[in-house]
C-alpha atoms as a PDB file:
ATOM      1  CA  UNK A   1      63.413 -43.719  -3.881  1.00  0.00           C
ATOM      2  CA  UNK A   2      63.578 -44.992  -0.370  1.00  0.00           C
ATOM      3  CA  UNK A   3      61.794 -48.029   0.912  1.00  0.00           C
ATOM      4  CA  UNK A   4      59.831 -48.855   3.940  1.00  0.00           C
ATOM      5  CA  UNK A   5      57.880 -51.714   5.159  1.00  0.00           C
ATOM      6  CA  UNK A   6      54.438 -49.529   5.996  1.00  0.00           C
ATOM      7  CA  UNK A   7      51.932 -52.354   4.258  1.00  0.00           C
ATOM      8  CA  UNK A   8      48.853 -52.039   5.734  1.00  0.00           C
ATOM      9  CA  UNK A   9      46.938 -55.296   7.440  1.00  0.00           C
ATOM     10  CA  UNK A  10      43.296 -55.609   6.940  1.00  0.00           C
ATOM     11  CA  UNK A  11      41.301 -58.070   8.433  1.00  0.00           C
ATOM     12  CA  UNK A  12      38.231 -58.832   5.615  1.00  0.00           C
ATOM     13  CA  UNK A  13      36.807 -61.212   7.850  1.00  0.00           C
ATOM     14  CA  UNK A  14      33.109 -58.641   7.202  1.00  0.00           C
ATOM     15  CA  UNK A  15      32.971 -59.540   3.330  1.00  0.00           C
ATOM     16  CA  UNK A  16      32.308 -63.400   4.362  1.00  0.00           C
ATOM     17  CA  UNK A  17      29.625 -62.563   7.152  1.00  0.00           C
ATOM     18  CA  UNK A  18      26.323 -61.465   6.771  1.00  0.00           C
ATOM     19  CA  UNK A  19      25.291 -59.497   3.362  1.00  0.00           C
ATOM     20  CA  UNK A  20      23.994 -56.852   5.719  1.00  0.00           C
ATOM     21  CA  UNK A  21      26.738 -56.383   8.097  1.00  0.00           C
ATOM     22  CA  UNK A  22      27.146 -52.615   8.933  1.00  0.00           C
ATOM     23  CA  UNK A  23      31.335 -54.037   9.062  1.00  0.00           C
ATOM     24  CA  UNK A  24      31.446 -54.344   4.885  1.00  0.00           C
ATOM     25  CA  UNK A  25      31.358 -50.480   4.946  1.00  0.00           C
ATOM     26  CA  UNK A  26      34.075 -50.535   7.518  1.00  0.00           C
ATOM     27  CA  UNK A  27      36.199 -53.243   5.748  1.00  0.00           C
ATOM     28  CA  UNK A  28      35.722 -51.937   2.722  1.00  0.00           C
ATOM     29  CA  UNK A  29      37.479 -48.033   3.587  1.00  0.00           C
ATOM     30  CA  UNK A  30      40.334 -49.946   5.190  1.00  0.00           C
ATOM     31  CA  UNK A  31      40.711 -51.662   2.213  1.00  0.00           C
ATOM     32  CA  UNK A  32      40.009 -49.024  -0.374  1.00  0.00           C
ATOM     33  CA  UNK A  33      42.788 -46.259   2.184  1.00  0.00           C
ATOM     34  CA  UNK A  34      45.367 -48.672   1.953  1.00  0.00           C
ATOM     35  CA  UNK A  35      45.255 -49.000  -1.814  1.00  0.00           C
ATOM     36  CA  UNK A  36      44.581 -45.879  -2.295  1.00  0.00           C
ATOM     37  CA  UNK A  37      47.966 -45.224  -0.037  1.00  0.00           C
ATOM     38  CA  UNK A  38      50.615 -47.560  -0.723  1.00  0.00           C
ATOM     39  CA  UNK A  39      49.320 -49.798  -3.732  1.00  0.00           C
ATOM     40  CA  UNK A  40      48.775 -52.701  -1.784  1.00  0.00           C
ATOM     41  CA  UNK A  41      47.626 -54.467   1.700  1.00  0.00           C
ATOM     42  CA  UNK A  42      48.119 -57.566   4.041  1.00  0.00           C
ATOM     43  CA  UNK A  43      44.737 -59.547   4.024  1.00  0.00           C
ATOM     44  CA  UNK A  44      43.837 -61.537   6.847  1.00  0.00           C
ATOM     45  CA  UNK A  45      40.491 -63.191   8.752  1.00  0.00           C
ATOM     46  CA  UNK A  46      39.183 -64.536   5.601  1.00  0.00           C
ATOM     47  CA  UNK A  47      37.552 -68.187   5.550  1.00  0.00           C
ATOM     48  CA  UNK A  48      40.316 -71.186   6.305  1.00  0.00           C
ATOM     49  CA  UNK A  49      43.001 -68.440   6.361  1.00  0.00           C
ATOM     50  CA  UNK A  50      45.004 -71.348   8.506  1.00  0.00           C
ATOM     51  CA  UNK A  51      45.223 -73.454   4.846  1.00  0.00           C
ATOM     52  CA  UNK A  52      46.772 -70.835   3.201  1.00  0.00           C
ATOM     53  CA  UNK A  53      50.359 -70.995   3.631  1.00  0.00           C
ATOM     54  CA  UNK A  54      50.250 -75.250   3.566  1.00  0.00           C
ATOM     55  CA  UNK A  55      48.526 -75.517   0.346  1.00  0.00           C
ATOM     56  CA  UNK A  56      50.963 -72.765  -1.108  1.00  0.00           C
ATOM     57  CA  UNK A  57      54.034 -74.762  -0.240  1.00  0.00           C
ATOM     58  CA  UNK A  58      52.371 -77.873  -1.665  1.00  0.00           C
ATOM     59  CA  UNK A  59      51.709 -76.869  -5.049  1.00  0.00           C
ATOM     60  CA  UNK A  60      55.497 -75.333  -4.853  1.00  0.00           C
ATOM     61  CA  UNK A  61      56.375 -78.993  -5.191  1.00  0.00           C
ATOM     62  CA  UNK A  62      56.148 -78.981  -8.698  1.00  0.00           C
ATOM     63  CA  UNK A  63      59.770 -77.358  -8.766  1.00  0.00           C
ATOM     64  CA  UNK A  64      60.932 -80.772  -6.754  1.00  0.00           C
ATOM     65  CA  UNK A  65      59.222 -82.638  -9.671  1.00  0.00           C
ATOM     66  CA  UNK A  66      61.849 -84.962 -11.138  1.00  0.00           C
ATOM     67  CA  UNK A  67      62.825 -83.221 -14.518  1.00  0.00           C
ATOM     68  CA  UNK A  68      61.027 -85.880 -17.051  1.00  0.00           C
ATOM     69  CA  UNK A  69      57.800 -84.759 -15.178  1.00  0.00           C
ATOM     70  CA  UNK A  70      58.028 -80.874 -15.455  1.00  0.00           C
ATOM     71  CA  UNK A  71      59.244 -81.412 -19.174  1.00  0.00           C
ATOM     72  CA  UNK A  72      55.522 -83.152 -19.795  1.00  0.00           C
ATOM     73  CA  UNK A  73      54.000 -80.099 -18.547  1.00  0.00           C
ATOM     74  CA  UNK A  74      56.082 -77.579 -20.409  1.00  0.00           C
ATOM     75  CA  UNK A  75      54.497 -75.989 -23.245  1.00  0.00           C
ATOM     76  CA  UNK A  76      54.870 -76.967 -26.609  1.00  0.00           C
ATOM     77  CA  UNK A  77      56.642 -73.434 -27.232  1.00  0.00           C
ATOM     78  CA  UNK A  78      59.694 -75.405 -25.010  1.00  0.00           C
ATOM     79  CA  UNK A  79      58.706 -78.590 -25.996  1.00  0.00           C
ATOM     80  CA  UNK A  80      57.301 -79.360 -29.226  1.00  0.00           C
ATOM     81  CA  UNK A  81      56.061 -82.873 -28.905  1.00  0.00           C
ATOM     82  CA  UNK A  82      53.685 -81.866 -25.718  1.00  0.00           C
ATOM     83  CA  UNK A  83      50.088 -80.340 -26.737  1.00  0.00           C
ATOM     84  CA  UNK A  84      49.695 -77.945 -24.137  1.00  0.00           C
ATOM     85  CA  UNK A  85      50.803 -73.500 -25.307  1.00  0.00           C
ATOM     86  CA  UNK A  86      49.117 -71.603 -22.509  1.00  0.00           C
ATOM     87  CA  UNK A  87      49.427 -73.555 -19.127  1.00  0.00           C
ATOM     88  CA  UNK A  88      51.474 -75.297 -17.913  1.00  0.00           C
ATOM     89  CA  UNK A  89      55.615 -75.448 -16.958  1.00  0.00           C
ATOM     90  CA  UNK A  90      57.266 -72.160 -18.217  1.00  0.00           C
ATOM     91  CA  UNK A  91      61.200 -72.827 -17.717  1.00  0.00           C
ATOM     92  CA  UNK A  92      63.068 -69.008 -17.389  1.00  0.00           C
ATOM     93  CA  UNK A  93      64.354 -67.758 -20.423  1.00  0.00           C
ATOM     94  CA  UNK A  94      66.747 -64.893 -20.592  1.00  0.00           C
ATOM     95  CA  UNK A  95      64.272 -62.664 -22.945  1.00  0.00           C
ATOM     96  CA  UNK A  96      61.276 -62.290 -19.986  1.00  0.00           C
ATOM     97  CA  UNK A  97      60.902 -59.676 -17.377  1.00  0.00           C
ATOM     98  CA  UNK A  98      60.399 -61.844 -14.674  1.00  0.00           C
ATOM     99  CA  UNK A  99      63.064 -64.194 -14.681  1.00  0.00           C
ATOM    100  CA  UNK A 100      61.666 -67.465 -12.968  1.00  0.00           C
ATOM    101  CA  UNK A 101      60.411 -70.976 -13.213  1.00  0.00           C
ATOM    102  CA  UNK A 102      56.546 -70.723 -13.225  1.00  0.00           C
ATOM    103  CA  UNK A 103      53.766 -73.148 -13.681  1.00  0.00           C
ATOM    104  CA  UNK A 104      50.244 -72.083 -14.568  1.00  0.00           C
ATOM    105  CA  UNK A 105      47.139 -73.317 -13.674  1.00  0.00           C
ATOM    106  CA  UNK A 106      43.283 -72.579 -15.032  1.00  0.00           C
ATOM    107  CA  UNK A 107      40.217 -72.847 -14.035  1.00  0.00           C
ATOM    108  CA  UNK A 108      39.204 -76.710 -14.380  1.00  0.00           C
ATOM    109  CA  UNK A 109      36.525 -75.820 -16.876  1.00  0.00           C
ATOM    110  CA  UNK A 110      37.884 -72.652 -18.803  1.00  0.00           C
ATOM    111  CA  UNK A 111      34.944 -71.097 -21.068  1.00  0.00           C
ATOM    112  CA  UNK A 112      35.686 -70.133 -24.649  1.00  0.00           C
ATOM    113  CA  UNK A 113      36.160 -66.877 -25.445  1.00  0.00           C
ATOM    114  CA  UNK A 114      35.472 -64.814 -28.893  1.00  0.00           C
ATOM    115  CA  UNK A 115      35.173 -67.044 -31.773  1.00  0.00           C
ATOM    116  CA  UNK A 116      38.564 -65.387 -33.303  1.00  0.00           C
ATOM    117  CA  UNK A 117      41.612 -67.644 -34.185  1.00  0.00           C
ATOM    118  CA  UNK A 118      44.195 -68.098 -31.377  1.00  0.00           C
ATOM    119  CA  UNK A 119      41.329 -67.774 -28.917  1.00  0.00           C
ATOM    120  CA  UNK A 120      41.171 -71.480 -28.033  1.00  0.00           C
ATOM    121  CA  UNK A 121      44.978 -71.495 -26.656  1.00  0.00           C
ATOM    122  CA  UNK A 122      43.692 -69.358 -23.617  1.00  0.00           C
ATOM    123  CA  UNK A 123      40.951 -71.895 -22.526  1.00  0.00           C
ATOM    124  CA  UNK A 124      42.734 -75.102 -23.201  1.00  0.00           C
ATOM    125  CA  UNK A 125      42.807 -77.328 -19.997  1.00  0.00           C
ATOM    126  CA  UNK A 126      45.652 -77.283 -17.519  1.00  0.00           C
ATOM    127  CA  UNK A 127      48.465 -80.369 -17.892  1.00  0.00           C
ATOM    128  CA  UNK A 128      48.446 -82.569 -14.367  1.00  0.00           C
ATOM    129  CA  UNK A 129      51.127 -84.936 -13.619  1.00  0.00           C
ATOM    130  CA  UNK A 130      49.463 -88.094 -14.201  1.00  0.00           C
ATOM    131  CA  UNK A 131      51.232 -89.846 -11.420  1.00  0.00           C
ATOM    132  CA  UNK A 132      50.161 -87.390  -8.971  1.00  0.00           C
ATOM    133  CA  UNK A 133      46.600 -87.202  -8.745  1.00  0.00           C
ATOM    134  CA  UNK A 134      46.843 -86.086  -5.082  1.00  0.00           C
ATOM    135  CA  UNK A 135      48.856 -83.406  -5.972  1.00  0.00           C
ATOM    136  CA  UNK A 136      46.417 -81.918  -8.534  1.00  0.00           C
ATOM    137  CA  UNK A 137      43.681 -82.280  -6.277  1.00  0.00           C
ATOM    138  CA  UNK A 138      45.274 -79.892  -3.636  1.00  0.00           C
ATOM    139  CA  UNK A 139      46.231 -77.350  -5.855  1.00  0.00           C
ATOM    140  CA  UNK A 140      42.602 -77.296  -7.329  1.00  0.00           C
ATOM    141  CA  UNK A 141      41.545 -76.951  -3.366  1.00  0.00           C
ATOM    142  CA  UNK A 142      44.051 -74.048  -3.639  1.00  0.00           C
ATOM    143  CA  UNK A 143      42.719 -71.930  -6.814  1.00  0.00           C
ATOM    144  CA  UNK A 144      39.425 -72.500  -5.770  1.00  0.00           C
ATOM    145  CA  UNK A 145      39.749 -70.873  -2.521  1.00  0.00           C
ATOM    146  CA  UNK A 146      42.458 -67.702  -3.619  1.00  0.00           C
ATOM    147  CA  UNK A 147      39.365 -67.690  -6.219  1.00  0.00           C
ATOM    148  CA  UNK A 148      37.213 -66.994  -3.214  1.00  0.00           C
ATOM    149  CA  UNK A 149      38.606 -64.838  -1.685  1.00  0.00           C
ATOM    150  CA  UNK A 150      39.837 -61.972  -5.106  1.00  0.00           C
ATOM    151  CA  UNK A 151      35.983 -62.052  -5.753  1.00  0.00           C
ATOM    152  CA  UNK A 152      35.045 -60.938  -2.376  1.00  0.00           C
ATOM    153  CA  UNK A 153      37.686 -58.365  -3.180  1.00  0.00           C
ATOM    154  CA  UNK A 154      37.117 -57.322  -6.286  1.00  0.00           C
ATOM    155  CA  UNK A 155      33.470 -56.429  -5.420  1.00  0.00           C
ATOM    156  CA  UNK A 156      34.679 -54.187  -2.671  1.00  0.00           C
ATOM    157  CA  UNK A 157      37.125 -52.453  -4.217  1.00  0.00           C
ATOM    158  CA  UNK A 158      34.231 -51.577  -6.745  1.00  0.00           C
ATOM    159  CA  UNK A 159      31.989 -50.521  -4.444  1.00  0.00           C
ATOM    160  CA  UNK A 160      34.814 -47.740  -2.840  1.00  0.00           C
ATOM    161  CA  UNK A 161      35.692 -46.693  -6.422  1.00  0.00           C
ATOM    162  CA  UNK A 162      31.183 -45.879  -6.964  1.00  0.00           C
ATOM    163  CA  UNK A 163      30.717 -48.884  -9.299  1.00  0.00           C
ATOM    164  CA  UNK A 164      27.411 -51.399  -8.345  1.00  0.00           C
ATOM    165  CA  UNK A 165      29.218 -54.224  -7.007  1.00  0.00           C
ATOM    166  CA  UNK A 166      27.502 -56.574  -9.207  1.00  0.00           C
ATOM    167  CA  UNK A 167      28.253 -54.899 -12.454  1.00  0.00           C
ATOM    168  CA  UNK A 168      32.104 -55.296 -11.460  1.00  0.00           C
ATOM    169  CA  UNK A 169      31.809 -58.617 -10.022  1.00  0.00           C
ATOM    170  CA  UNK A 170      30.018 -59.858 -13.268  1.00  0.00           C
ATOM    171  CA  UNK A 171      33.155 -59.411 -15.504  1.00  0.00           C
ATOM    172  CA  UNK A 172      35.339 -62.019 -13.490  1.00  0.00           C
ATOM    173  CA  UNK A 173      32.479 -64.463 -13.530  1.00  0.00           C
ATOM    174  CA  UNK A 174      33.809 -66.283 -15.842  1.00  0.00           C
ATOM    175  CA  UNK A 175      35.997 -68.989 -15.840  1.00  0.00           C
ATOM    176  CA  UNK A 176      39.581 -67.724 -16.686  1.00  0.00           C
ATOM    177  CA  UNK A 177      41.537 -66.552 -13.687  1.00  0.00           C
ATOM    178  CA  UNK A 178      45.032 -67.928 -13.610  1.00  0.00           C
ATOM    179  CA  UNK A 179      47.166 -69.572 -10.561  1.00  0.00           C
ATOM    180  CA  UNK A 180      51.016 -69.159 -10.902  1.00  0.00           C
ATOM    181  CA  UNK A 181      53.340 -70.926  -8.808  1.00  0.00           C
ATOM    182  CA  UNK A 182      56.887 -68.957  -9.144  1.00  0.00           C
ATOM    183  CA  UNK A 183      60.312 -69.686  -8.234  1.00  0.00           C
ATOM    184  CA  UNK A 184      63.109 -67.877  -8.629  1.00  0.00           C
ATOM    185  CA  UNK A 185      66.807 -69.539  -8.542  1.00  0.00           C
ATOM    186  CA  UNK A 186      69.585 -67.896  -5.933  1.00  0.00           C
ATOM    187  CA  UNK A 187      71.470 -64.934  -7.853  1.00  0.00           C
ATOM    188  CA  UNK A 188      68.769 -64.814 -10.522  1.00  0.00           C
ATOM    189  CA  UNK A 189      68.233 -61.094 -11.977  1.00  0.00           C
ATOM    190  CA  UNK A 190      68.421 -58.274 -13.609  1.00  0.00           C
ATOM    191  CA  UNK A 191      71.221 -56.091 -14.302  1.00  0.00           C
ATOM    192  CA  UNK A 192      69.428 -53.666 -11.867  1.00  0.00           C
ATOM    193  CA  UNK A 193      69.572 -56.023  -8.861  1.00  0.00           C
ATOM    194  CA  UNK A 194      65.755 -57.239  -9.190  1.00  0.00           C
ATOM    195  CA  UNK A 195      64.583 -60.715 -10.566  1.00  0.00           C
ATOM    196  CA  UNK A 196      61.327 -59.456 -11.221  1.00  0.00           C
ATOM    197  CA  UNK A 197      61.593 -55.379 -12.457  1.00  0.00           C
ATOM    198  CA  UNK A 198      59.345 -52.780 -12.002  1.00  0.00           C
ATOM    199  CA  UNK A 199      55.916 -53.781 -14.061  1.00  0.00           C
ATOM    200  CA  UNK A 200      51.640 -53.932 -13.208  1.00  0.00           C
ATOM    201  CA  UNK A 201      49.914 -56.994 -13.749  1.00  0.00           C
ATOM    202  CA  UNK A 202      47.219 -57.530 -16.757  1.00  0.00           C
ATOM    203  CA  UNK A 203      44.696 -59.025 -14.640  1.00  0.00           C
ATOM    204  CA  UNK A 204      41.836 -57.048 -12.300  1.00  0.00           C
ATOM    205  CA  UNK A 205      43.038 -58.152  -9.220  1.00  0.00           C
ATOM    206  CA  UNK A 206      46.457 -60.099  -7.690  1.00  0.00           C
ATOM    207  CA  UNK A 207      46.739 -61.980  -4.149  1.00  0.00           C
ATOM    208  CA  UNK A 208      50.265 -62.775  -4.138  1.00  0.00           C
ATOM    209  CA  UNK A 209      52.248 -64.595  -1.211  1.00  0.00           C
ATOM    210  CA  UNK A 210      56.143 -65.446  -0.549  1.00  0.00           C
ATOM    211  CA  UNK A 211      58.204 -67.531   1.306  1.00  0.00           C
ATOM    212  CA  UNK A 212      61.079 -65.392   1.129  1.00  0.00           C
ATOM    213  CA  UNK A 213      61.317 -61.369   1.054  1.00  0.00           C
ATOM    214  CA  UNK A 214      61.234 -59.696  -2.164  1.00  0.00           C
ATOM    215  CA  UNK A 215      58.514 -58.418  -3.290  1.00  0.00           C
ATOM    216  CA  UNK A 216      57.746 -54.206  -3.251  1.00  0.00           C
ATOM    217  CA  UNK A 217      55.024 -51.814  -3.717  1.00  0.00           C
ATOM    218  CA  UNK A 218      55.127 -48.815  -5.251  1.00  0.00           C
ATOM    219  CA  UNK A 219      52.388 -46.447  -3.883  1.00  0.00           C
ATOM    220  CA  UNK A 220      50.446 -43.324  -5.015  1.00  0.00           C
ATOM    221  CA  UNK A 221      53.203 -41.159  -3.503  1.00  0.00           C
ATOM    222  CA  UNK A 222      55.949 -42.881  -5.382  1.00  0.00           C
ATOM    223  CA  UNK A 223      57.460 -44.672  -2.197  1.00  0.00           C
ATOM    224  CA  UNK A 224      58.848 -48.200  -2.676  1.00  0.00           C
ATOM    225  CA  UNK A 225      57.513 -50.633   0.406  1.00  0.00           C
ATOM    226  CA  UNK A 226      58.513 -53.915   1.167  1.00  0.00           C
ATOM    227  CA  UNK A 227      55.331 -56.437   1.801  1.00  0.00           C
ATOM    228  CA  UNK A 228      55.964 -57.589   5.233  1.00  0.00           C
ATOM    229  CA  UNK A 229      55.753 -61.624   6.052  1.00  0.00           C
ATOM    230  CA  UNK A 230      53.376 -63.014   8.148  1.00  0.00           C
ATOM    231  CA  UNK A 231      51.687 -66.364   8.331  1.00  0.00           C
ATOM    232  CA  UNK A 232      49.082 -67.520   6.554  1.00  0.00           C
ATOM    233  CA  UNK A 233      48.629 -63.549   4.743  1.00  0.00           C
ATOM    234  CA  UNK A 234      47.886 -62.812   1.404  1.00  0.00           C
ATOM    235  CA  UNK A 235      49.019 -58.916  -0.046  1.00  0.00           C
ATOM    236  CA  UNK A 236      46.392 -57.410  -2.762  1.00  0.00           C
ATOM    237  CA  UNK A 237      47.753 -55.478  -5.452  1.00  0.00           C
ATOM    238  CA  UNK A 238      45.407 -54.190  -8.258  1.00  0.00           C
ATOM    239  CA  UNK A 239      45.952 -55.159 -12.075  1.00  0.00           C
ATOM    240  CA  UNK A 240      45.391 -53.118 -15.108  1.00  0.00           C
ATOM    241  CA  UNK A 241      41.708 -54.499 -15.957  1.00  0.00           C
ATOM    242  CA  UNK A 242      40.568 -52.702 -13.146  1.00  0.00           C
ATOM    243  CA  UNK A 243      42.241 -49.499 -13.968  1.00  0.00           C
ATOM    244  CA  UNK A 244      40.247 -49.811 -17.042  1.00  0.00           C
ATOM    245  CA  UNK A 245      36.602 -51.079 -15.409  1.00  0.00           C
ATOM    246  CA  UNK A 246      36.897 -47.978 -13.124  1.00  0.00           C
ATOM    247  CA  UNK A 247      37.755 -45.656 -15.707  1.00  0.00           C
ATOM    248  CA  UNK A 248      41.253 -45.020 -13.850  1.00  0.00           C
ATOM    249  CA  UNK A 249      39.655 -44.430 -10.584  1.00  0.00           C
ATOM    250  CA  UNK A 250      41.956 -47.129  -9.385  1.00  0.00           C
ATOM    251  CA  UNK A 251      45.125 -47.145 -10.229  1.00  0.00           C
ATOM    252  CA  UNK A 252      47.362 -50.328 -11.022  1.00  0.00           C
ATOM    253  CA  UNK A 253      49.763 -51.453  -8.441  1.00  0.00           C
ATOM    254  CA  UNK A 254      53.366 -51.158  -9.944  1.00  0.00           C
ATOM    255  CA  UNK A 255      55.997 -53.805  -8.094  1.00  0.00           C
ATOM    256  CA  UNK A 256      58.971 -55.375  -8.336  1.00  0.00           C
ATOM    257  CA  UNK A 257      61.009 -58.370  -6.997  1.00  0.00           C
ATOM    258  CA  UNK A 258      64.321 -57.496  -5.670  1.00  0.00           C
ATOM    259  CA  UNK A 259      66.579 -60.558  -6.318  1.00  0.00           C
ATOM    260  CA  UNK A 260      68.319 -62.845  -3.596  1.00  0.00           C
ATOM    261  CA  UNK A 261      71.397 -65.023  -3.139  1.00  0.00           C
ATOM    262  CA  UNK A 262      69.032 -67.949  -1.603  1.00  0.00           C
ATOM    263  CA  UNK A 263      65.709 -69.561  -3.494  1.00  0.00           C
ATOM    264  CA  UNK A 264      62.657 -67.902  -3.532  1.00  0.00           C
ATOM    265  CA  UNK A 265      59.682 -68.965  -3.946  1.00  0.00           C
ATOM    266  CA  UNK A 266      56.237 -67.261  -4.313  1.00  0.00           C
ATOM    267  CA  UNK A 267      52.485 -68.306  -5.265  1.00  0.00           C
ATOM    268  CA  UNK A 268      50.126 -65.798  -7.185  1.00  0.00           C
ATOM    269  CA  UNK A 269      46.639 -65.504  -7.747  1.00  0.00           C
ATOM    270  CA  UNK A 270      45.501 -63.308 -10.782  1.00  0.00           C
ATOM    271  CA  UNK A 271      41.564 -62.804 -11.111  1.00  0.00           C
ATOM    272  CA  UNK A 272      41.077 -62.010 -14.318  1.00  0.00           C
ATOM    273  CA  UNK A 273      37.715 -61.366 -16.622  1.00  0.00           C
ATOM    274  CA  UNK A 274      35.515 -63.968 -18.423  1.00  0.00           C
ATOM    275  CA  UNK A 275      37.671 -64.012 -22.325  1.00  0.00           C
ATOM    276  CA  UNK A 276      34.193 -62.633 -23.333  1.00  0.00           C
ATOM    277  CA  UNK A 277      33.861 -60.125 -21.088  1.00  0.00           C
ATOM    278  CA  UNK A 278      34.428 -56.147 -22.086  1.00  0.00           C
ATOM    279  CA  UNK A 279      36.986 -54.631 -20.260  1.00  0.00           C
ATOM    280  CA  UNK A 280      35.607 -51.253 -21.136  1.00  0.00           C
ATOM    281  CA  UNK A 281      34.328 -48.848 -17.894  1.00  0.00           C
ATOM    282  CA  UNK A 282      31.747 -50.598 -15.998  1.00  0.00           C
ATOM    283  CA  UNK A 283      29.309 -48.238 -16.617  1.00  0.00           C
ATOM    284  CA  UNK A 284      29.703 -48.026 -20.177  1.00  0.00           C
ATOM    285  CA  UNK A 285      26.434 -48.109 -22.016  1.00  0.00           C
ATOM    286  CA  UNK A 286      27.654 -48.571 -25.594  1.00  0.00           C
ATOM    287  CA  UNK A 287      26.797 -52.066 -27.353  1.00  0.00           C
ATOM    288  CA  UNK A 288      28.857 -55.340 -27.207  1.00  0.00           C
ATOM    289  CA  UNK A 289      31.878 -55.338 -29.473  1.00  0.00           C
ATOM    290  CA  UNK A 290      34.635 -58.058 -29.693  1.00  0.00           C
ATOM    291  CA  UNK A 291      37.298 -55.262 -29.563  1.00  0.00           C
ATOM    292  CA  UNK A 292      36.384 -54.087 -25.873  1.00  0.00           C
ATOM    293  CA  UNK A 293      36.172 -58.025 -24.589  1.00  0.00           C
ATOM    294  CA  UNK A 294      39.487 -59.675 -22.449  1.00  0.00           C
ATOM    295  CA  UNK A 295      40.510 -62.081 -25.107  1.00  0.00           C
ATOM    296  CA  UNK A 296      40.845 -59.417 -27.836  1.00  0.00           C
ATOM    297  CA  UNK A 297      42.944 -57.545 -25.197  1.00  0.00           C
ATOM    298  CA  UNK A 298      45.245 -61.011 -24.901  1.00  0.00           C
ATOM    299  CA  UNK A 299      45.393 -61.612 -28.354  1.00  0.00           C
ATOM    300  CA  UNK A 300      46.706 -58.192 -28.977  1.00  0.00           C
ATOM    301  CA  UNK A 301      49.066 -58.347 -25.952  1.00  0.00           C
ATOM    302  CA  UNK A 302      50.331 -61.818 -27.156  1.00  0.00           C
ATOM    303  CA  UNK A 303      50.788 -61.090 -30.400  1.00  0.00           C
ATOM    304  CA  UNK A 304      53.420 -58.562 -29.481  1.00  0.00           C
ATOM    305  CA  UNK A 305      55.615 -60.787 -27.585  1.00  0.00           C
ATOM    306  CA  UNK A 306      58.532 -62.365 -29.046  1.00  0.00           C
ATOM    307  CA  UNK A 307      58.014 -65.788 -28.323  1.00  0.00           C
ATOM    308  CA  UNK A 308      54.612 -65.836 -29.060  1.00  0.00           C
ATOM    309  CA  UNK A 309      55.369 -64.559 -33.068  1.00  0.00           C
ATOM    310  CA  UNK A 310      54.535 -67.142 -34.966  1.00  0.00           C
ATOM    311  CA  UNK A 311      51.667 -69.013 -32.585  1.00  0.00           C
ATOM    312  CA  UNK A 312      49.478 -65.827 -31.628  1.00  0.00           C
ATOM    313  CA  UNK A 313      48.063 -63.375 -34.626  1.00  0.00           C
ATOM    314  CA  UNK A 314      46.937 -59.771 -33.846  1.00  0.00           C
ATOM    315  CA  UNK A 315      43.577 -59.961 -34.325  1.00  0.00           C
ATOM    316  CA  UNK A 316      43.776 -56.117 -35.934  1.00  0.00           C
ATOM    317  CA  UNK A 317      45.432 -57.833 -38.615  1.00  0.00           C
END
């Protein structure tokens, strides 16, 4: 299919004003048509937009790390001796769909999920160079504010798909939402040409930004567009949890990263449910049951990858 570069920007500026502002209705079509349209938008106006692109290319320098640091933050999947399986430095193996260097980071107090075994790898804390204390600060600066920011969003979006903001907004409450800083050697890729192939992401909501082109949508009407760059912008794509709280009113945002013959770099922010949180539709009425909450869902996604055999259970079995 062809490919154009017909992202829509959206100032969101009216989420951060007044509760009352006759603008949320306003902001909130614009943002709802150009999901709705292409699978994904161009944020701007939001609070201390100017910081954005800075405090992405400072927690990038974990990739200039000198190698005996990023091997302390690997996880123990890569490196046996260190105690960290969840965050932390992912090295690119040749088995993963996205094939990149990534480093995780979680919320700085996660919350404990479903007493079911496995369940404490997903809130364990996230590793921190201990000679960098600077560093760590900045990129806490940095998940707290993308944090911001996807809740204002998510609430929105709920609102457009006929959902009471608050329900919605209550699942991601918790403390679990994941920051990923991605980079992606020159030439690395698929057979197909793309370092990143066609896939949605598992969390409710995604603000991802670049430093190179790349990245695509793929929208409602099955058209492939490339996310435009401009300072200090964020693009929104929605993530499978929400096609799930909305009962498929909103669909996921499939996309892909075509691959390069120069580094790329990219930062993204995935809000994602409390681990105790049902991911059921947000008006379902039915009691609480472990199998409907987030961490369930992550066990059972887990459990099926290949490096993860072995560390991660199915909690069906």
């Amino acid at each position: 299919m062809t490919c154009d570069s017909r992202i829509e920007p959206v100032d969101i500026s009216a989420l951060f004003g007044p509760v009352a502002s006759p603008g949320i209705a306003e902001c909130d079509a614009a943002i709802w048509a150009g999901l709705r349209r292409s699978g994904a938008i161009v944020i701007h106006g939001y609070p201390d937009a100017d910081q954005v692109d800075r405090r992405a290319r400072r927690g990038l320098e974990v990739f200039t790390f000198p190698r005996a640091e990023r091997r302390a933050l690997t996880t123990r999947l890569i490196e046996p001796e260190n105690p960290n399986t969840y965050r932390g430095y992912w090295p690119c193996t040749p088995d993963r769909l996205l094939q990149n260097d990534f480093f995780d980071v979680g919320p700085a107090q996660p919350a404990p999920g479903p007493d079911l075994p496995g369940m404490e790898i997903f809130a364990e804390p996230t590793p921190w160079p201990t000679a960098r204390p600077g560093w760590a600060r900045d990129v806490r600066a940095h998940y707290d504010h993308l944090n911001a920011i996807a809740q204002a969003l998510i609430r929105s979006v709920g609102r457009s798909a006929g959902f009471d903001a608050a329900m919605i907004g209550a699942r991601f409450d918790g403390a679990h939402s994941t920051l990923r800083y991605l980079s992606y050697a020159p030439g690395a890729g698929l057979d197909a040409g793309f370092s990143a192939a066609r896939h949605t992401d598992a969390s409710g909501l995604s603000l991802l930004w670049q430093d190179q082109p790349g990245l695509e949508a793929q929208g409602q009407d099955g058209v492939w567009r490339a996310i435009p760059m401009r300072p200090d912008t964020l693009s929104v794509h929605v993530g499978d949890v929400m096609t799930g709280l909305t009962a498929g009113a909103v669909p996921a945002t499939p996309h892909r990263v075509r691959a390069s013959d120069r580094p790329r770099r990219s930062v993204g922010f995935f809000l994602e449910p409390a681990l105790s949180a049902p991911v059921t539709p947000a008006d379902h009425d039915g009691g609480p049951d472990v199998r409907d909450s987030y961490g369930w869902q992550l066990l059972r996604t887990f459990a099926a990858r290949p490096h993860w055999q072995g560390v991660i259970r199915d909690p069906e079995t």
